[in-house]
Protein backbone atom coordinates (compact mmCIF):
# COMPACT_ATOMS: atom_id res chain seq x y z
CA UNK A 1 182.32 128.30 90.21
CA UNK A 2 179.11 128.32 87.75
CA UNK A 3 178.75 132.25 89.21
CA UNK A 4 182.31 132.92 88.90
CA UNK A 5 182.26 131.99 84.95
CA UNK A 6 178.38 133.82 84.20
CA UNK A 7 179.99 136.84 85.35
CA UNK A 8 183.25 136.14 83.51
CA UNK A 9 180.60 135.57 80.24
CA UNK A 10 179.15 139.06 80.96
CA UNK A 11 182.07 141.35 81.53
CA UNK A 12 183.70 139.21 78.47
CA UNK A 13 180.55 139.68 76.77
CA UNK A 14 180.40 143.71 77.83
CA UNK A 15 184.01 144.50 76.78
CA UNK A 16 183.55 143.02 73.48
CA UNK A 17 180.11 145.06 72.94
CA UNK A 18 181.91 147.64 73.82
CA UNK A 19 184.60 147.25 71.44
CA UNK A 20 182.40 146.67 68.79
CA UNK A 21 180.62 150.36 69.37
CA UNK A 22 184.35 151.66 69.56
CA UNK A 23 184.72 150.59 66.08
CA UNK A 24 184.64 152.99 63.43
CA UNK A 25 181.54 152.61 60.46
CA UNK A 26 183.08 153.77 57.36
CA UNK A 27 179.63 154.33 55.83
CA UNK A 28 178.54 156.68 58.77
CA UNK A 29 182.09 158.14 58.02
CA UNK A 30 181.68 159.17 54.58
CA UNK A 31 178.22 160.85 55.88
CA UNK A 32 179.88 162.64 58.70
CA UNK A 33 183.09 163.64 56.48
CA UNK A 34 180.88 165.90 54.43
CA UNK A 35 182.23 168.96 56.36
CA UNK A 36 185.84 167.73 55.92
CA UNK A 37 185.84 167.32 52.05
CA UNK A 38 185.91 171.26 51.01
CA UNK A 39 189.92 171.48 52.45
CA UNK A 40 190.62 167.32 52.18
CA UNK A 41 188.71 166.20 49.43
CA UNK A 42 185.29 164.16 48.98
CA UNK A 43 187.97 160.63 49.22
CA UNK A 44 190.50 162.22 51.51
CA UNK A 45 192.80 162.90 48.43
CA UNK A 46 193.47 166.81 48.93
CA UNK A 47 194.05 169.13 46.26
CA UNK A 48 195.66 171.92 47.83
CA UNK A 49 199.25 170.79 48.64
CA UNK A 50 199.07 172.43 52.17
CA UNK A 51 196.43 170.29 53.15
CA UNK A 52 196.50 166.68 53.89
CA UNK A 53 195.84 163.96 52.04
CA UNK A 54 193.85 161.70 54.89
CA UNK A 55 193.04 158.47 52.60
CA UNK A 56 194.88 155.53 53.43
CA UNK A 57 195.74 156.82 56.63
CA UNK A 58 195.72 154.73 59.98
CA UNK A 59 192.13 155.01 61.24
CA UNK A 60 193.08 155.44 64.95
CA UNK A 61 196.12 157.99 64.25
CA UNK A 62 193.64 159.96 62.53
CA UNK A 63 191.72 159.56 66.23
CA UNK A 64 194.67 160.66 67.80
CA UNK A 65 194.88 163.66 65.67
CA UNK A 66 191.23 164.47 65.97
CA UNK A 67 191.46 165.00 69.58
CA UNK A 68 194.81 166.37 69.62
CA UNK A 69 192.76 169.57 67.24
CA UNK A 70 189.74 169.73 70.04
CA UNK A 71 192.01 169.82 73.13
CA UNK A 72 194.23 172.15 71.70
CA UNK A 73 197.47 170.25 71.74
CA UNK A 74 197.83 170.69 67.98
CA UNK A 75 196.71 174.56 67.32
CA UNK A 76 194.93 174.87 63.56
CA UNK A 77 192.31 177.49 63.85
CA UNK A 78 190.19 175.43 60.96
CA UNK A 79 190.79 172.16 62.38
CA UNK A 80 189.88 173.03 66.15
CA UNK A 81 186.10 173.63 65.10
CA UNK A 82 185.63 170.61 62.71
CA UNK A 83 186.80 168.34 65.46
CA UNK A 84 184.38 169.90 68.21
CA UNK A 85 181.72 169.26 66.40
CA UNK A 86 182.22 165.31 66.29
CA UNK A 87 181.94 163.53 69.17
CA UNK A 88 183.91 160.31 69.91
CA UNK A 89 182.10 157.71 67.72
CA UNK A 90 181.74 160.56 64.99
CA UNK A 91 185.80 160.41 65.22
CA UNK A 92 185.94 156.54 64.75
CA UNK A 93 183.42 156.62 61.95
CA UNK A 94 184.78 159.60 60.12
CA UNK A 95 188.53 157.78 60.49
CA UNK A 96 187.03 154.82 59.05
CA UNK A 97 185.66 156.29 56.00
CA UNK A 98 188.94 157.80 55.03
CA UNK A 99 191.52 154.77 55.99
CA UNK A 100 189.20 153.10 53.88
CA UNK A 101 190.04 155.14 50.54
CA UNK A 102 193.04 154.68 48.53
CA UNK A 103 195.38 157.74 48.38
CA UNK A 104 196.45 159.12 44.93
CA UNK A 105 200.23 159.20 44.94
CA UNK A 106 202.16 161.84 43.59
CA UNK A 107 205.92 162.04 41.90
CA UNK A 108 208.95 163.36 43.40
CA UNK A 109 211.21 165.80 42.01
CA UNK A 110 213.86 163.72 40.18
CA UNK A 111 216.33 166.40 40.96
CA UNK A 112 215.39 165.35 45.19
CA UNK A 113 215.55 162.02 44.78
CA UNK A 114 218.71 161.04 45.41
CA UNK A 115 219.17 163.09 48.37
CA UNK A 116 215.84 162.29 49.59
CA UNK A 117 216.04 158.80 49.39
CA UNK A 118 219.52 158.68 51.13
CA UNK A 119 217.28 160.59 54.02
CA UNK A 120 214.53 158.85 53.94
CA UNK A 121 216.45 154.93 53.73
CA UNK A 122 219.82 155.91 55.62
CA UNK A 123 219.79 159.06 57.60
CA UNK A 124 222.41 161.13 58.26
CA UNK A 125 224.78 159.38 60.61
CA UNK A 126 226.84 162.81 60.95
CA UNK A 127 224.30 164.91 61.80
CA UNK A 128 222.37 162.60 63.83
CA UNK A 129 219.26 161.97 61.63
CA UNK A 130 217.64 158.47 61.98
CA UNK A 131 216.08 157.29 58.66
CA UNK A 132 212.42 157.74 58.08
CA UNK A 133 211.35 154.19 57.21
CA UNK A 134 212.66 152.99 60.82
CA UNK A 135 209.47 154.40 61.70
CA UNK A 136 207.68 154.59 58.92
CA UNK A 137 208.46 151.70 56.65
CA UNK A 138 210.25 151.33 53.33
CA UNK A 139 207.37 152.42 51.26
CA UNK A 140 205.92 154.75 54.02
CA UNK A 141 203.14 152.41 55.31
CA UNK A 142 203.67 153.25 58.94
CA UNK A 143 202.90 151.70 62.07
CA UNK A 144 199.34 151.62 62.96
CA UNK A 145 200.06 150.07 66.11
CA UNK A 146 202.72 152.50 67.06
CA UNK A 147 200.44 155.23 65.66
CA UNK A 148 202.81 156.18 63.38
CA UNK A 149 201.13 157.33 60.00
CA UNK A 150 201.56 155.98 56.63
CA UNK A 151 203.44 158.67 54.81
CA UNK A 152 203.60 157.38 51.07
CA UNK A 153 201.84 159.93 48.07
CA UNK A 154 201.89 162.84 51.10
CA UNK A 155 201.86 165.60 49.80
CA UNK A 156 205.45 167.59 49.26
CA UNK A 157 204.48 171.16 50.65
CA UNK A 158 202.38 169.73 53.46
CA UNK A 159 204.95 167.37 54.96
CA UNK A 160 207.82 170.21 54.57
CA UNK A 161 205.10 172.34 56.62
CA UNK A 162 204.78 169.72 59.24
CA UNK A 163 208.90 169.32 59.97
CA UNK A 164 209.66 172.49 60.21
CA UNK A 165 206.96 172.68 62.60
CA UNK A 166 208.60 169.75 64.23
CA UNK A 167 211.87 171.55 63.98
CA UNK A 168 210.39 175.25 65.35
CA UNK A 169 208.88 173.26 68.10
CA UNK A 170 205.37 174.58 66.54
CA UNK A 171 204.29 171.23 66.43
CA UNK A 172 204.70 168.79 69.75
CA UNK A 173 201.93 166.29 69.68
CA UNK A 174 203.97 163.42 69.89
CA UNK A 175 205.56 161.15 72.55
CA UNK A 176 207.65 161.84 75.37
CA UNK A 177 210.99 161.39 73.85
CA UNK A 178 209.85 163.64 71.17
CA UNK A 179 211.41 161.76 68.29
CA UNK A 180 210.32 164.11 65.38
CA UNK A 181 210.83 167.50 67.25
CA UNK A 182 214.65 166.19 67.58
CA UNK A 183 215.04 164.93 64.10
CA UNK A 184 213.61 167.67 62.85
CA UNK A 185 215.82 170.30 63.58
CA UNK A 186 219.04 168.09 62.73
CA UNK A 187 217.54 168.70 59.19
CA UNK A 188 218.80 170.66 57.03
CA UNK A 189 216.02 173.06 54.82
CA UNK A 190 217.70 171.31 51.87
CA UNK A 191 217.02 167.72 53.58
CA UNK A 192 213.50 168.38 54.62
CA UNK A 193 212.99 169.93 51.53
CA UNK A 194 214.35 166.40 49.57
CA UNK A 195 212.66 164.02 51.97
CA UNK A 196 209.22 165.70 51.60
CA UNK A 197 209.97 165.30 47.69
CA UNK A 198 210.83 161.93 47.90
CA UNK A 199 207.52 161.01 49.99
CA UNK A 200 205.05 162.20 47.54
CA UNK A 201 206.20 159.90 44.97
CA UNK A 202 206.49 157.03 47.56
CA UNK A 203 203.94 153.99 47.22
């Protein structure tokens, strides 16, 4: 019994080492994100609307991502180089430091609002559209734990890039049932168009 609960104490003890080396430093981060701020900005907050905006986002979906750029499942001929180069602490760390900045929110169009919001809050029960904050909240937090990324203060241009790669089937790095792939290209260019909108001024 006494061996039975020093090796318990150990493997307990081992697992939660290990843990703790999983865990990303946000101050190694912001050393290691030097590469990352000419496109993304020295805080994450982008300028160029293309590009994301990475503060405030979900350290380990911004994991996910990172690997999803070095094995190729997500092709980005910028991005697959940057991620090589960090191994898998350097991932943790750098997607510390940016989850750990606040992201500057934009405004939406008010002429996409209303349409946006009914997209974004209700769907489109006729064309089969689920609404965005099922997934990713009412004020586009997310679900870390479902690694599902915070969408508020996105920016417009880059999330209409991503869903009609969703829609185009450019983009498939997501679950089996692929939700967003689906969705996607039930929208309308006039929907994803007002939805993006409507995101960048959400906070």
């Amino acid at each position: 019994m006494k061996n039975w609960l020093v090796i318990s104490t150990i493997l307990l003890t081992s697992i939660a080492t290990g843990q703790a080396q999983a865990a990303g430093d946000p101050v190694a981060g912001k050393a290691k994100a030097g590469q990352c701020a000419a496109c993304h900005g020295p805080d994450g907050n982008s300028v160029n609307p293309a590009w994301p905006k990475l503060a405030g986002q979900h350290a380990d979906y911004l994991v996910k991502q990172l690997e999803f750029f070095e094995d190729g499942e997500r092709e980005n001929a910028t991005m697959k180089p940057m991620a090589n180069v960090l191994d898998a602490q350097g991932r943790e760390d750098v997607a510390a430091y940016y989850a750990s900045q606040k992201v500057n929110t934009g405004a939406a169009d008010p002429k996409q609002v209303d349409l946006g919001e009914k997209i974004y809050r209700s769907g489109n029960a006729e064309s089969g559209i689920a609404p965005c904050m099922g997934c990713h909240g009412p004020r586009g937090a997310g679900n870390p734990a479902a690694l599902y990324p915070a969408l508020r203060g996105q920016h417009a241009q880059y999330v209409e890039l991503q869903l009609h790669g969703f829609a185009e089937g450019k983009r498939v790095n997501e679950n089996a049932k692929k939700m967003m792939q689906i969705l996607s290209a039930r929208m309308t260019n006039r929907e994803i168009r007002a939805v993006a909108s409507y995101i960048q001024g959400l906070h």
